[in-house]
PDB file of N, CA and C in Angstrom:
ATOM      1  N   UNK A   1      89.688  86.633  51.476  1.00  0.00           N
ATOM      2  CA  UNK A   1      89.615  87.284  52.756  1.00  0.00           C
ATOM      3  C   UNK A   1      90.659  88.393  52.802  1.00  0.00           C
ATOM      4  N   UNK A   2      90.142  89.625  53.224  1.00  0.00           N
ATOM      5  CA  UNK A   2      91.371  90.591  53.265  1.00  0.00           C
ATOM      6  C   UNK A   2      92.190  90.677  54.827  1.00  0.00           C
ATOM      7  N   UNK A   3      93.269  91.132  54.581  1.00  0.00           N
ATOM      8  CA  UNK A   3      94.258  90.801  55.657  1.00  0.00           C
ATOM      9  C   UNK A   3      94.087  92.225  56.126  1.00  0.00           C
ATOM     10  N   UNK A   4      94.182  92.565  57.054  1.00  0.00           N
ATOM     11  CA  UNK A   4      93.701  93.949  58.207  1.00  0.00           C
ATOM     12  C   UNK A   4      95.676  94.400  58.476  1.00  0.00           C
ATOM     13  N   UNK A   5      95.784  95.789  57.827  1.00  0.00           N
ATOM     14  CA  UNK A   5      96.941  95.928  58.302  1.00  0.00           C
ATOM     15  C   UNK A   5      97.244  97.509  58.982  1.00  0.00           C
ATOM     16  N   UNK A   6      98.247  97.482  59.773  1.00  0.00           N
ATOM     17  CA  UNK A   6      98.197  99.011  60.617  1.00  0.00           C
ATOM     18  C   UNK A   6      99.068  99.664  59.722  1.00  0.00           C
ATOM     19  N   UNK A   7      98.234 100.760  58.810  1.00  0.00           N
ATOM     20  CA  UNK A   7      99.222 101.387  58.389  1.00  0.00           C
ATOM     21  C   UNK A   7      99.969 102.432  58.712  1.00  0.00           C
ATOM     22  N   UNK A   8      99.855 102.368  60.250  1.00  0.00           N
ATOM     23  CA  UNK A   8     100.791 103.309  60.539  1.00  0.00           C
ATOM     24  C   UNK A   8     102.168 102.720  61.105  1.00  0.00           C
ATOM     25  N   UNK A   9     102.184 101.709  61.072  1.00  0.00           N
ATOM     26  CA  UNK A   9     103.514 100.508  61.290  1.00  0.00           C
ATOM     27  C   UNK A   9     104.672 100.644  59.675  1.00  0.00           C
ATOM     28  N   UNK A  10     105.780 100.884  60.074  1.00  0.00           N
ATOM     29  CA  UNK A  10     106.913 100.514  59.179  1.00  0.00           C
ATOM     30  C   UNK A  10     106.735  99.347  57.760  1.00  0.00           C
ATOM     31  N   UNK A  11     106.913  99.713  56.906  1.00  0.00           N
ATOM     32  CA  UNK A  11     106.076  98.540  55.568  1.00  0.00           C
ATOM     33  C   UNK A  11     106.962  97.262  56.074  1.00  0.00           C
ATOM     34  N   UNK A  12     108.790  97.195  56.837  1.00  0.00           N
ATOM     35  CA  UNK A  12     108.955  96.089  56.713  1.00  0.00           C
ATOM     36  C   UNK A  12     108.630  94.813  58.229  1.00  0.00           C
ATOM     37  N   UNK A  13     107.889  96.032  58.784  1.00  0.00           N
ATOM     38  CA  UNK A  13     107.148  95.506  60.213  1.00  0.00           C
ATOM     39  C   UNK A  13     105.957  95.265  60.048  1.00  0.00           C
ATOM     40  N   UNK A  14     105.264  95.261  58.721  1.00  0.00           N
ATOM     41  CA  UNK A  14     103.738  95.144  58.450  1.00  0.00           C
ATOM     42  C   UNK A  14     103.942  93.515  58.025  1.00  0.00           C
ATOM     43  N   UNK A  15     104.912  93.226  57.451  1.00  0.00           N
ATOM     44  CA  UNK A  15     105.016  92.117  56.281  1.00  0.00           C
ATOM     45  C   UNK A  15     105.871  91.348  57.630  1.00  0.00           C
ATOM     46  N   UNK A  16     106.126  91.487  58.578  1.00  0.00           N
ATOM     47  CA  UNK A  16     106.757  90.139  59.423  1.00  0.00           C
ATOM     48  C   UNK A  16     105.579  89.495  60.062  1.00  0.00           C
ATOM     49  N   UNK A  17     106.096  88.177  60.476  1.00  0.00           N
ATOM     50  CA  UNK A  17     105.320  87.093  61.430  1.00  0.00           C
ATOM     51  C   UNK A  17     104.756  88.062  62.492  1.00  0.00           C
ATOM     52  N   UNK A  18     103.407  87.484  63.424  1.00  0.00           N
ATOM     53  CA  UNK A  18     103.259  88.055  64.742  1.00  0.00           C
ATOM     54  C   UNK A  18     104.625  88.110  65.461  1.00  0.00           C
ATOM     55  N   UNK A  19     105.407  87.004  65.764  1.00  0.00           N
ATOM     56  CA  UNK A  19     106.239  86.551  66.405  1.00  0.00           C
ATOM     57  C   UNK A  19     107.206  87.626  66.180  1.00  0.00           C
ATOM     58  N   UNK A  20     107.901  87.787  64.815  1.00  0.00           N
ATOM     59  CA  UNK A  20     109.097  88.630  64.268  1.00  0.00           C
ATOM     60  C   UNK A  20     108.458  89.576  64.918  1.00  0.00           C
ATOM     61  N   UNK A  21     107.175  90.004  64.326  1.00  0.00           N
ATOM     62  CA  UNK A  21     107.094  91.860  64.888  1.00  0.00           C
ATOM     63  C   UNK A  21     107.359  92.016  66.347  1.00  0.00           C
ATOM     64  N   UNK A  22     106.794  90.682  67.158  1.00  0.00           N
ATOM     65  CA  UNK A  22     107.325  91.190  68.736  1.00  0.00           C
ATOM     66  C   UNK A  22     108.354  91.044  69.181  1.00  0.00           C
ATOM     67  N   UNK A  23     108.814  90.324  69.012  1.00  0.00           N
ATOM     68  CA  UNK A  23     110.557  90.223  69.320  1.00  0.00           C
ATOM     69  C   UNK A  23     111.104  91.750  68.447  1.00  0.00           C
ATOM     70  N   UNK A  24     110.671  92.231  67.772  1.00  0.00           N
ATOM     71  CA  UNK A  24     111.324  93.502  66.595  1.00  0.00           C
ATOM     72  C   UNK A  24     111.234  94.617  67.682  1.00  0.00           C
ATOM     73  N   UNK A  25     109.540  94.164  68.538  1.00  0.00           N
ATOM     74  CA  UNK A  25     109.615  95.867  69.517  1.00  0.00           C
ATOM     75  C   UNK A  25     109.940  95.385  70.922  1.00  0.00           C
ATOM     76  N   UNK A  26     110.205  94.058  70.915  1.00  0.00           N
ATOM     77  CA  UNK A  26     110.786  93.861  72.521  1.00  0.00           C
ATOM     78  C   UNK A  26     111.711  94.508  72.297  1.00  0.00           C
ATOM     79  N   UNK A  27     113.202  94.267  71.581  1.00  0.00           N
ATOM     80  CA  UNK A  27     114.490  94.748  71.083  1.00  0.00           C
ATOM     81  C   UNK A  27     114.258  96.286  70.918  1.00  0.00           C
ATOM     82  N   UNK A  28     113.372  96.625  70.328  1.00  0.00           N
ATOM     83  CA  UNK A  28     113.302  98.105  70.426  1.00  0.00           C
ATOM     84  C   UNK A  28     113.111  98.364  71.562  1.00  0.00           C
ATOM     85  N   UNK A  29     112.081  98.035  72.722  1.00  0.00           N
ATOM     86  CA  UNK A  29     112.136  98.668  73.792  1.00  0.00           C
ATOM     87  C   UNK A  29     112.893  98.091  74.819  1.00  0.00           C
ATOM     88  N   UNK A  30     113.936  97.055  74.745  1.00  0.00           N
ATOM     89  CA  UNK A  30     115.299  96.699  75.839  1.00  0.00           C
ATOM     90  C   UNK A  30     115.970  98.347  75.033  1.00  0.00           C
ATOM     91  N   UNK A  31     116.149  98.086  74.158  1.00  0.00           N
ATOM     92  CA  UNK A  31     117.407  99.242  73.492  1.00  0.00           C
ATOM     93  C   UNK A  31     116.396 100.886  74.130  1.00  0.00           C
ATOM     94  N   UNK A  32     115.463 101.087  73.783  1.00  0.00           N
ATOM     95  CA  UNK A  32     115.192 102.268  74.275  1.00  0.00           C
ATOM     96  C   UNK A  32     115.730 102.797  76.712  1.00  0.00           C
ATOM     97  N   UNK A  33     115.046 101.635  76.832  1.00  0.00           N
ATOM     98  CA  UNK A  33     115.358 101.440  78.110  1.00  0.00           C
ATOM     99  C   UNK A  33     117.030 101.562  78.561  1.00  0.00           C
ATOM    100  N   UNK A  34     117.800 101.155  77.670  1.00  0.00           N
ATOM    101  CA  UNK A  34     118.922 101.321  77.972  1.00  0.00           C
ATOM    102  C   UNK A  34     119.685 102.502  77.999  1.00  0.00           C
ATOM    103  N   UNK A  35     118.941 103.280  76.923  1.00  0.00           N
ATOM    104  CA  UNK A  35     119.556 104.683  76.457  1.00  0.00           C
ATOM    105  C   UNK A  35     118.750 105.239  77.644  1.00  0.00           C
ATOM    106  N   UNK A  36     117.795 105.084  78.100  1.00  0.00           N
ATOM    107  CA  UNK A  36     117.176 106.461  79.190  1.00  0.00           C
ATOM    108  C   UNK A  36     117.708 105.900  80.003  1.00  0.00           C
ATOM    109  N   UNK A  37     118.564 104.574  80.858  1.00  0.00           N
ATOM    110  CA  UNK A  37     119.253 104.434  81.753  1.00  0.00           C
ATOM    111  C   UNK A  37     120.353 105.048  81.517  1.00  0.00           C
ATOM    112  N   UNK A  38     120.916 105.171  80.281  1.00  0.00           N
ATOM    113  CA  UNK A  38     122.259 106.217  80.345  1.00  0.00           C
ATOM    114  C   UNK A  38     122.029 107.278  80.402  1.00  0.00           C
ATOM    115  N   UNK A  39     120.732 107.836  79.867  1.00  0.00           N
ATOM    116  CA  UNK A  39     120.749 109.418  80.173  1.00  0.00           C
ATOM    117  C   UNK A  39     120.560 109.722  81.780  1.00  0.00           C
ATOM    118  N   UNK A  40     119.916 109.076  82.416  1.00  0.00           N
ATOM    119  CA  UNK A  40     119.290 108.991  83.991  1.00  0.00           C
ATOM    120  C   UNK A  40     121.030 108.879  84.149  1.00  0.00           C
ATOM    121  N   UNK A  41     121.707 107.948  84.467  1.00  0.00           N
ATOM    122  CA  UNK A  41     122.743 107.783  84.870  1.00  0.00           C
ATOM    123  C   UNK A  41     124.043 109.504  84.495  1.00  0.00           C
ATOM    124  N   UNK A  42     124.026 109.834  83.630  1.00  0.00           N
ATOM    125  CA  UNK A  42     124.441 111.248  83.267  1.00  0.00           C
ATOM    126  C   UNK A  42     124.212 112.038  84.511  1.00  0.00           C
ATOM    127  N   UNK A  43     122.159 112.281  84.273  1.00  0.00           N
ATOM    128  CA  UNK A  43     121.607 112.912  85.550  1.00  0.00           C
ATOM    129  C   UNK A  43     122.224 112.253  86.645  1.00  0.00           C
ATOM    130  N   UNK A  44     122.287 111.590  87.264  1.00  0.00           N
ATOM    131  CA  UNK A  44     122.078 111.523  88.778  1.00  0.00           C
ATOM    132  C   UNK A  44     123.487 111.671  88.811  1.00  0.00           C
ATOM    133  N   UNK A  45     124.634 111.276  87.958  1.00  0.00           N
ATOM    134  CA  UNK A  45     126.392 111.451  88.563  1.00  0.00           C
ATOM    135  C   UNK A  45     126.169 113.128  88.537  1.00  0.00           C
ATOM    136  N   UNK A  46     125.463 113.515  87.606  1.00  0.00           N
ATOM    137  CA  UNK A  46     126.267 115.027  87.585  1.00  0.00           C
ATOM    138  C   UNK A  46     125.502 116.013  88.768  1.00  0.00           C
ATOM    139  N   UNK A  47     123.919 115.583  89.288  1.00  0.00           N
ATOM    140  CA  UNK A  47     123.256 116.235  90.639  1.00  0.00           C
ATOM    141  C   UNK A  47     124.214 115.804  91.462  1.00  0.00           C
ATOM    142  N   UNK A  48     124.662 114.146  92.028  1.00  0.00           N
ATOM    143  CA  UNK A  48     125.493 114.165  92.619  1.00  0.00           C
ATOM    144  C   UNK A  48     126.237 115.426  92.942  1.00  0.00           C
ATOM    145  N   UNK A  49     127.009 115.195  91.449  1.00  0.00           N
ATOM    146  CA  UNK A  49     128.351 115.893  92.034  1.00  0.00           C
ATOM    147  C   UNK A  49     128.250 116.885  92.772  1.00  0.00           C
ATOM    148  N   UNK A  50     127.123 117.935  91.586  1.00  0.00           N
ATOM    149  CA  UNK A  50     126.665 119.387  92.526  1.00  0.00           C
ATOM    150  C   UNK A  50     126.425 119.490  94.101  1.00  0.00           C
ATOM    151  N   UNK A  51     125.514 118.462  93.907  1.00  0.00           N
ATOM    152  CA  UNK A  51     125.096 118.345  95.696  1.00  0.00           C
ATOM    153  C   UNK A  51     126.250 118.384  96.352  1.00  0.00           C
ATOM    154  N   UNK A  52     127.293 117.270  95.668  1.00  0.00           N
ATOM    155  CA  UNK A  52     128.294 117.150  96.813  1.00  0.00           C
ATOM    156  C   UNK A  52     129.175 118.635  96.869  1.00  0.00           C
ATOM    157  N   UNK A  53     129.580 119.081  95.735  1.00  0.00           N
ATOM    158  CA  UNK A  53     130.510 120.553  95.732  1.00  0.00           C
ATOM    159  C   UNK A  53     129.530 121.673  96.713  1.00  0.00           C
ATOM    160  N   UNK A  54     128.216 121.818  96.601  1.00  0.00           N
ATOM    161  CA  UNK A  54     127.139 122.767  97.022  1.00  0.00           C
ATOM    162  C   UNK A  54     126.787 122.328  98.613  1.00  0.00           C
ATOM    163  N   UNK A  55     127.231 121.137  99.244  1.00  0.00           N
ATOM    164  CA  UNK A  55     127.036 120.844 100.695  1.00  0.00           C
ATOM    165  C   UNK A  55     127.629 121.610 101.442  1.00  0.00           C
ATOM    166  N   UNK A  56     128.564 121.955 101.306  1.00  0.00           N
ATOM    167  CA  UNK A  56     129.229 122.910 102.200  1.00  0.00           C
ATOM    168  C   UNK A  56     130.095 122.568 103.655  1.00  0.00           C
ATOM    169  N   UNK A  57     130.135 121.472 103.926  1.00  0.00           N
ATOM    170  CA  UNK A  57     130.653 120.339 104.818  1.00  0.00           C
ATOM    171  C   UNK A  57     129.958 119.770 105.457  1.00  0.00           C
ATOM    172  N   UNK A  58     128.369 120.143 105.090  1.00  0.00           N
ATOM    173  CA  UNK A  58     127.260 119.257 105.758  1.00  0.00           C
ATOM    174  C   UNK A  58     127.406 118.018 105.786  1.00  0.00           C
ATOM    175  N   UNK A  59     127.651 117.374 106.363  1.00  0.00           N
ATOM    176  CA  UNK A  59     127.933 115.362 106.634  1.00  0.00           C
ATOM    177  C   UNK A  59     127.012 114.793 106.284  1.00  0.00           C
ATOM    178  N   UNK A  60     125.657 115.343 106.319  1.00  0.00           N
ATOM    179  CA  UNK A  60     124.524 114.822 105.902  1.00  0.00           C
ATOM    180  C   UNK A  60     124.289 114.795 104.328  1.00  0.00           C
ATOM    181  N   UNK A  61     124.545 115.767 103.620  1.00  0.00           N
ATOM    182  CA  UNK A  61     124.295 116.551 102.264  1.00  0.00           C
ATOM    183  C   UNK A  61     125.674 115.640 102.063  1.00  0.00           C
ATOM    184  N   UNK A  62     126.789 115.655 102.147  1.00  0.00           N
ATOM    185  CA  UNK A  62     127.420 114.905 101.508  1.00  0.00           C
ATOM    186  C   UNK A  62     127.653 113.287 101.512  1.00  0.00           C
ATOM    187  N   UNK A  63     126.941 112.418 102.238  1.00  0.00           N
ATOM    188  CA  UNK A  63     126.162 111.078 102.238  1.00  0.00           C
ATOM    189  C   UNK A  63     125.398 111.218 101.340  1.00  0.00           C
ATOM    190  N   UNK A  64     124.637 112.127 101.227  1.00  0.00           N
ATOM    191  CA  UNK A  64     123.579 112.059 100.538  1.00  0.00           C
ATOM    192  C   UNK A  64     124.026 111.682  99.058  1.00  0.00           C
ATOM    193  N   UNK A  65     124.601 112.729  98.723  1.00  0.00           N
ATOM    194  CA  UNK A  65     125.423 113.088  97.127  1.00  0.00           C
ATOM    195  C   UNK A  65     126.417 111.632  96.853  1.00  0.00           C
ATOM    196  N   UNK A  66     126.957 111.443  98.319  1.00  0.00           N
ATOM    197  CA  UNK A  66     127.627 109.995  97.691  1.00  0.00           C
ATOM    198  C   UNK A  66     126.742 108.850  97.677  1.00  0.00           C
ATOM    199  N   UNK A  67     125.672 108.530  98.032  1.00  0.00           N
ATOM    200  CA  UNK A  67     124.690 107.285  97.840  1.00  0.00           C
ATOM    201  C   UNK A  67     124.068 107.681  96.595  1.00  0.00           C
ATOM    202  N   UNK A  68     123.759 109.231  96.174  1.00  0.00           N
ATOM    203  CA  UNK A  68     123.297 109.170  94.487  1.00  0.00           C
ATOM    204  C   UNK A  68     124.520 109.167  93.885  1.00  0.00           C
ATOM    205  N   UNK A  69     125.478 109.307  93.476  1.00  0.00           N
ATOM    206  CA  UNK A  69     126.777 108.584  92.915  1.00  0.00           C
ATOM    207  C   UNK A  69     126.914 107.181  92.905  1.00  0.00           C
ATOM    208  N   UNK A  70     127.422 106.934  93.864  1.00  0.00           N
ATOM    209  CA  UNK A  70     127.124 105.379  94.081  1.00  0.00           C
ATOM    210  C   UNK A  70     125.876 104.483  93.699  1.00  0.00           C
ATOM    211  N   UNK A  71     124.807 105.048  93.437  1.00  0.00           N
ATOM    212  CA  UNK A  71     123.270 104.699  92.868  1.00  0.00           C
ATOM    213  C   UNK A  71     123.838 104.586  91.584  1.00  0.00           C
ATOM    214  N   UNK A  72     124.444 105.845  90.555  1.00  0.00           N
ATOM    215  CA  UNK A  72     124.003 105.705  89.358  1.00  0.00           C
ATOM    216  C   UNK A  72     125.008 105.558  88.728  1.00  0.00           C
ATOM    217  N   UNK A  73     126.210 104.691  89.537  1.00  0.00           N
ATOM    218  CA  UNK A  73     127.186 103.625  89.256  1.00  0.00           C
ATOM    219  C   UNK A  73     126.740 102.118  89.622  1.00  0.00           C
ATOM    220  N   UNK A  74     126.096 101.799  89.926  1.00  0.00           N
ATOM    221  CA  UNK A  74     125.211 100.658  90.309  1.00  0.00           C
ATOM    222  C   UNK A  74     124.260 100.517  89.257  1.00  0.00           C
ATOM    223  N   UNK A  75     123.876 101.608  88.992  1.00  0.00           N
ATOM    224  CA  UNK A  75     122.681 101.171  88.095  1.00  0.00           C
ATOM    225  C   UNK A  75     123.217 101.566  86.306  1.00  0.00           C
ATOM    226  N   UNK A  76     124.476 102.268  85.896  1.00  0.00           N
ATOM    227  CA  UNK A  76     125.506 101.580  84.840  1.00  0.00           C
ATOM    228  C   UNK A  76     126.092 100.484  84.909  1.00  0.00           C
ATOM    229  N   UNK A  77     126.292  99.541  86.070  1.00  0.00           N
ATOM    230  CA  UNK A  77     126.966  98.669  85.902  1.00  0.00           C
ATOM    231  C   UNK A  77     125.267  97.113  85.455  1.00  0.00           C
ATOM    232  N   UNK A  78     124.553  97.903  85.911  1.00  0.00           N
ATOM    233  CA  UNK A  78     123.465  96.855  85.472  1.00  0.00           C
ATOM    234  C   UNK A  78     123.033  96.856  84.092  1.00  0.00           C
ATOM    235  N   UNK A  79     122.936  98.199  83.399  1.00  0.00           N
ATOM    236  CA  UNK A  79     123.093  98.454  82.131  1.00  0.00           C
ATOM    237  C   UNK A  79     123.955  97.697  81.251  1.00  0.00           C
ATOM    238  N   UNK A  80     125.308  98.117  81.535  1.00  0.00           N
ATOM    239  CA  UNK A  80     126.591  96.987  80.986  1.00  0.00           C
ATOM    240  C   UNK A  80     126.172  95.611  81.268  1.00  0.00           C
ATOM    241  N   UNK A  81     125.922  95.485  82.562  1.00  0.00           N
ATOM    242  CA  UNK A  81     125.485  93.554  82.543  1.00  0.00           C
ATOM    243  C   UNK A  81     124.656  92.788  81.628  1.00  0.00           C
ATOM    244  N   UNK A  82     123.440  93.767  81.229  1.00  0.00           N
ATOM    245  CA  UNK A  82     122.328  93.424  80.777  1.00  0.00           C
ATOM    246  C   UNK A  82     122.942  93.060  79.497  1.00  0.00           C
ATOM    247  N   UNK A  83     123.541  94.218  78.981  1.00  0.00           N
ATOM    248  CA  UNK A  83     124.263  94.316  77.439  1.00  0.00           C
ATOM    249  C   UNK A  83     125.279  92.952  77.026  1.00  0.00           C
ATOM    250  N   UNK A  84     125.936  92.752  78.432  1.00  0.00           N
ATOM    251  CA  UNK A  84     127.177  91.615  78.004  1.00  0.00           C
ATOM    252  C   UNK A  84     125.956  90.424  78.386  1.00  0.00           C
ATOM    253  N   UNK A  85     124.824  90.309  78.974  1.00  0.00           N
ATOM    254  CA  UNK A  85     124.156  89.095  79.003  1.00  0.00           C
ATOM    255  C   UNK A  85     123.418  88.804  77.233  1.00  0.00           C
ATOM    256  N   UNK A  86     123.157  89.616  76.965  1.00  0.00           N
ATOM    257  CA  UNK A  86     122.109  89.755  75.663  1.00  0.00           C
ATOM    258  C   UNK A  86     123.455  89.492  74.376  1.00  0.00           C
ATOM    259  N   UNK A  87     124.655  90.158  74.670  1.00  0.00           N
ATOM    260  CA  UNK A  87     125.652  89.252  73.765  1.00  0.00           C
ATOM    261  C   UNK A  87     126.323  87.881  73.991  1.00  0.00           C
ATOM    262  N   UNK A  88     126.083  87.532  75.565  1.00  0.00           N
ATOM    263  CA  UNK A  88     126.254  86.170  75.424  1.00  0.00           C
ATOM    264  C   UNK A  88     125.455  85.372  74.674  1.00  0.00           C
ATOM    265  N   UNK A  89     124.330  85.321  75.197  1.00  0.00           N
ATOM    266  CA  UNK A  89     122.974  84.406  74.453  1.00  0.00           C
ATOM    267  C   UNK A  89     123.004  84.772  73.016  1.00  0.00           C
ATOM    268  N   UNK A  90     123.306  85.773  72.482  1.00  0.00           N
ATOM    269  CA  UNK A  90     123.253  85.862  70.918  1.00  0.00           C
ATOM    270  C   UNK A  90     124.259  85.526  70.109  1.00  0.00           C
ATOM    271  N   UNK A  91     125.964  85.229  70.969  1.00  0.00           N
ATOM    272  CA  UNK A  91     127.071  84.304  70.745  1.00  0.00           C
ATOM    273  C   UNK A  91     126.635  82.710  70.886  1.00  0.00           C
ATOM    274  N   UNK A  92     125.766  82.369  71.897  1.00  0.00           N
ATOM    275  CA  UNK A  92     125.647  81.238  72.573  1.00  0.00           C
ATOM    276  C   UNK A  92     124.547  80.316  71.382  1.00  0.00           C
ATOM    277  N   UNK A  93     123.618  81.332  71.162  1.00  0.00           N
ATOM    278  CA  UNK A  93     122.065  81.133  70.249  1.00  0.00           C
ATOM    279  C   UNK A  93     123.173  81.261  68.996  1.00  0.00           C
ATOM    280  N   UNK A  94     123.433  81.543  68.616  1.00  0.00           N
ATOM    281  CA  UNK A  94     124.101  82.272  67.317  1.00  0.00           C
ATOM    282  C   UNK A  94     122.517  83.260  66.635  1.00  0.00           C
ATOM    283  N   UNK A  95     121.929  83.750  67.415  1.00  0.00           N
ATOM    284  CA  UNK A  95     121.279  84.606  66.290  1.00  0.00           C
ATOM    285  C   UNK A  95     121.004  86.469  67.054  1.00  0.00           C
ATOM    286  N   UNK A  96     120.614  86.982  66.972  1.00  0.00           N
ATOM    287  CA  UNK A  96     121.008  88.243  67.048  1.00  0.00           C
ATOM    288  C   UNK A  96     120.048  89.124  67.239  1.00  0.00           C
ATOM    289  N   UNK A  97     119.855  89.044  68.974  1.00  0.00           N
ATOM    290  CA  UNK A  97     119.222  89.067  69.652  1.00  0.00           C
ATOM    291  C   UNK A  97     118.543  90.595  70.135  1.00  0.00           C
ATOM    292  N   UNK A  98     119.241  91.361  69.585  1.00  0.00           N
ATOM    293  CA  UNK A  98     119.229  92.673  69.513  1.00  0.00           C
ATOM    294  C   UNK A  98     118.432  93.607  68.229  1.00  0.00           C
ATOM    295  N   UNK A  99     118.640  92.820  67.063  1.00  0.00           N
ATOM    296  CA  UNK A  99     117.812  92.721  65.890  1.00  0.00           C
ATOM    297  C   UNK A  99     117.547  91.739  65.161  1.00  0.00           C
ATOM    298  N   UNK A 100     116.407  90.934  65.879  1.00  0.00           N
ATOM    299  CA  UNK A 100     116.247  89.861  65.418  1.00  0.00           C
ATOM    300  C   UNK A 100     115.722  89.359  64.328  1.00  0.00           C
ATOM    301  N   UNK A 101     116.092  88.089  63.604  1.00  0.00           N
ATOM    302  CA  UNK A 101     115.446  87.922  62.145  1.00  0.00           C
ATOM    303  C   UNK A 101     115.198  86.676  62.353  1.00  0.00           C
ATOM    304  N   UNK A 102     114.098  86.083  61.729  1.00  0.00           N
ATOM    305  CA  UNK A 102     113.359  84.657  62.163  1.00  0.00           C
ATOM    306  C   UNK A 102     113.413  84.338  60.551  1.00  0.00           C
ATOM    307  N   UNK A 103     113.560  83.080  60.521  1.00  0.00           N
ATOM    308  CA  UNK A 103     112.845  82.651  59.057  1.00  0.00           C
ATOM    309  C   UNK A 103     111.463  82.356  58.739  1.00  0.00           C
ATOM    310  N   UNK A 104     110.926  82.835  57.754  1.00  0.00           N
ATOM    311  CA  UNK A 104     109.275  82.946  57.291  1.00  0.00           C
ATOM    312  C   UNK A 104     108.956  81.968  57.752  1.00  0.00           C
ATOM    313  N   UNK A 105     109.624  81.234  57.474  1.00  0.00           N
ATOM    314  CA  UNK A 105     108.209  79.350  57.590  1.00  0.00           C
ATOM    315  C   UNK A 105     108.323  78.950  59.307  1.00  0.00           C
ATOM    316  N   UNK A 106     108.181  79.563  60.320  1.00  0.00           N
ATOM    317  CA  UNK A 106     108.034  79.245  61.606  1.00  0.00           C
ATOM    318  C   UNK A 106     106.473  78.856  61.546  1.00  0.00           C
TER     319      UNK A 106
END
């Protein structure tokens, strides 16, 4: 019987378990998600800021600029959480949760 393979998949992502390969692109896509939360987070401190320098003493415009500041310090500190949760469990699990490796015979 021939085995059906995507060859447009990585040769050492062709040759893992179902299991390995999904845990391989969950981890890829927590880690992708994290980096566009840091880039988003970049964006919104640095519109902030503008908004806030560019208000002009508007009270309104500068609430504004401080709730997106305050947003995308809230939403780095969930980033960091996520990160120190995913190294607990992979201290806790001992296995390594971020790039994970299973043994063949599951």
């Amino acid at each position: 019987m021939n085995e059906i393979v995507n060859t447009s998949l990585p040769a050492n992502v062709q040759s893992m378990s179902p299991a390995t390969g999904l845990a391989f692109y969950i981890s890829i896509l927590w880690r992708s998600v994290v980096t566009l939360g840091g880039v988003a987070f970049i964006i919104f401190l640095i519109w902030g800021g503008i908004e806030w320098l560019t208000a002009g003493g508007d009270k309104g415009r500068v609430e504004t600029a401080q709730k997106m500041i305050s947003n995308a310090v809230i939403g780095l500190i969930v980033l960091i959480a996520s990160y120190a949760i995913a190294l607990f469990f992979q201290n806790a699990l001992k296995i390594n949760i971020l790039a994970p490796i299973f043994p063949n015979n599951l």
